[in-house]
Protein backbone atom coordinates (compact mmCIF):
# COMPACT_ATOMS: atom_id res chain seq x y z
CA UNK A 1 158.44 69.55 114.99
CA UNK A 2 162.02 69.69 115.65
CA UNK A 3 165.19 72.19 115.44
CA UNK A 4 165.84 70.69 111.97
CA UNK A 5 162.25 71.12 110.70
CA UNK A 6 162.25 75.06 112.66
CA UNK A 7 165.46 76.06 110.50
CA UNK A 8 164.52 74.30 107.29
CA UNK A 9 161.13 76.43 107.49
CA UNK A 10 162.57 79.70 108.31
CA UNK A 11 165.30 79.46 105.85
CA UNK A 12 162.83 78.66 103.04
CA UNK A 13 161.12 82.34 103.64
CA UNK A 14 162.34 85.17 101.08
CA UNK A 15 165.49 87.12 102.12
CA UNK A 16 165.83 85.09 105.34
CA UNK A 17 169.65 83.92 107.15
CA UNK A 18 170.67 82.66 109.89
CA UNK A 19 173.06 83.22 112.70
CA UNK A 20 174.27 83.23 116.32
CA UNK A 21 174.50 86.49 117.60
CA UNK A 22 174.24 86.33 120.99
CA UNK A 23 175.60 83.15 121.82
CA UNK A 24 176.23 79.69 120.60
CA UNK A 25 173.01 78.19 121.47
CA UNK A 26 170.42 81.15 119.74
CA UNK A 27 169.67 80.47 116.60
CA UNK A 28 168.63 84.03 115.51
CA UNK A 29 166.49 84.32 111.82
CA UNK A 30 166.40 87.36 109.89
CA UNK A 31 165.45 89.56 107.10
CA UNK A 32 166.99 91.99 106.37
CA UNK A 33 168.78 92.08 109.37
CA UNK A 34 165.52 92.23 111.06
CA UNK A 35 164.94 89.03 113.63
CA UNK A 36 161.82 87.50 112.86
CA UNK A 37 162.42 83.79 114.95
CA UNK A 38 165.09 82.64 117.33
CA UNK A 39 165.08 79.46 118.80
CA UNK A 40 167.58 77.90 121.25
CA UNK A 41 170.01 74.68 120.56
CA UNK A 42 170.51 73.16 123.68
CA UNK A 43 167.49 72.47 126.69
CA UNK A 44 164.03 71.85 125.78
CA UNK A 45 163.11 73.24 122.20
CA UNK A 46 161.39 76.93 122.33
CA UNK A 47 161.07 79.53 119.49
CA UNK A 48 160.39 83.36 119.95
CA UNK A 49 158.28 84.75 117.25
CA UNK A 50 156.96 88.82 116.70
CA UNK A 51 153.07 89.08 117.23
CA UNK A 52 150.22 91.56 116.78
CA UNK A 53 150.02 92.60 120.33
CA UNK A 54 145.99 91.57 120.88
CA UNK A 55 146.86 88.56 119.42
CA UNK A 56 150.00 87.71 121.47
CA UNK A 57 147.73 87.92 124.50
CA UNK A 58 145.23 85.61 122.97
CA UNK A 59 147.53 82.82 121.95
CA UNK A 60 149.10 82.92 125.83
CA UNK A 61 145.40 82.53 127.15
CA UNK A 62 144.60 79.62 124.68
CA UNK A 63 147.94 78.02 124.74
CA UNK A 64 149.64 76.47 128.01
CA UNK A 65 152.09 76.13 126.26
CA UNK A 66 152.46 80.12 124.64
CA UNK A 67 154.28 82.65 127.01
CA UNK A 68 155.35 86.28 126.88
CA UNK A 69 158.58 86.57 124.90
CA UNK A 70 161.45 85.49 126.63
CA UNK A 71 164.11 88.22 126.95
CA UNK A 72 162.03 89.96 124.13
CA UNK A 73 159.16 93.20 124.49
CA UNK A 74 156.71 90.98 125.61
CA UNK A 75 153.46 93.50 123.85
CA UNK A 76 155.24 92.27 120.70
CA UNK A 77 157.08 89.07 121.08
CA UNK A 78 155.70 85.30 122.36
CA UNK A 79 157.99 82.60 123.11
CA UNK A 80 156.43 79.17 122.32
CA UNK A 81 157.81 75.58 124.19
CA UNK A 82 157.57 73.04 120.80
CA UNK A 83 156.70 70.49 123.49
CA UNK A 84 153.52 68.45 120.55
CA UNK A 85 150.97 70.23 122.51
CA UNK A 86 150.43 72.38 119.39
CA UNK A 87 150.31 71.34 116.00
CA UNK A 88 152.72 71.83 114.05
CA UNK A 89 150.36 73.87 111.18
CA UNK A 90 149.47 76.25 114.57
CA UNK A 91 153.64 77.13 114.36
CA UNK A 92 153.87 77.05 111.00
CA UNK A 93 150.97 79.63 110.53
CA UNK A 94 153.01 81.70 113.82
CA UNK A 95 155.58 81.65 112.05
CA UNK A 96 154.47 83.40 108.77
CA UNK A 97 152.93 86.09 111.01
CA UNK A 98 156.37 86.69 112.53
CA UNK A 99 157.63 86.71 109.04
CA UNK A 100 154.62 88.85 107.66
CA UNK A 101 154.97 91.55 110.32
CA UNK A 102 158.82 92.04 109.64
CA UNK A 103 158.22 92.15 105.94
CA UNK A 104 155.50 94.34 106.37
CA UNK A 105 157.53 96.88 108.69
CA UNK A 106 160.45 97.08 105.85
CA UNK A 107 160.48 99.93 103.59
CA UNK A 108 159.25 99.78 99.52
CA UNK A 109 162.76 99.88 98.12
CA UNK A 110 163.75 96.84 100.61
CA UNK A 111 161.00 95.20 99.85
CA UNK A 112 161.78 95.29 95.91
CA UNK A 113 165.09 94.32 96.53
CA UNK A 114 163.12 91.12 98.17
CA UNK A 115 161.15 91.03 94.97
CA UNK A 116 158.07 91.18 97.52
């Protein structure tokens, strides 16, 4: 998995943009206005994605490769290193929960504007 295949994925979720809020090298993904991904364009490839707290803590004890969210709450946030130690379904999946638990924090009316 690459940057390329990262953005192409996020991008194809309902409501979701992109930008670079911080700097020039976080690539931030929202909906709504509400991150659900940000990755980095420069250094080795990572990606910060939300998680249910329990399972955060589960993923860093099974995964080397899994860490508390960098410059994110780390009860809610993991940041992963895309380094092939984990298959790419694994981030894939990670990813949908990231997107799942934004969507599913959003209120009715912006969730019918998402037709969700």
């Amino acid at each position: 998995m690459n940057i390329e295949d990262i953005r192409n994925y996020c991008l194809s979720k309902t409501g979701s943009s992109e930008s670079l809020p911080f700097d020039d090298v976080t690539l931030v993904f929202k909906v709504l206005n509400k991150i659900f991904a940000l990755t980095n364009l420069d250094g080795d490839l990572t990606i910060n994605l939300k998680c249910n707290p329990e399972k955060a803590i589960a993923l860093r004890e099974q995964y080397p490769a899994v860490n508390p969210g960098y410059h994110m709450n780390k009860k809610h946030w993991n940041t992963v290193s895309i380094d092939g130690s984990i298959n790419e379904n694994l981030i894939v999946k990670w990813i949908d929960h990231s997107y799942d638990l934004v969507i599913n924090s959003l209120t009715v009316k912006q969730r019918k504007e998402l037709n969700i």
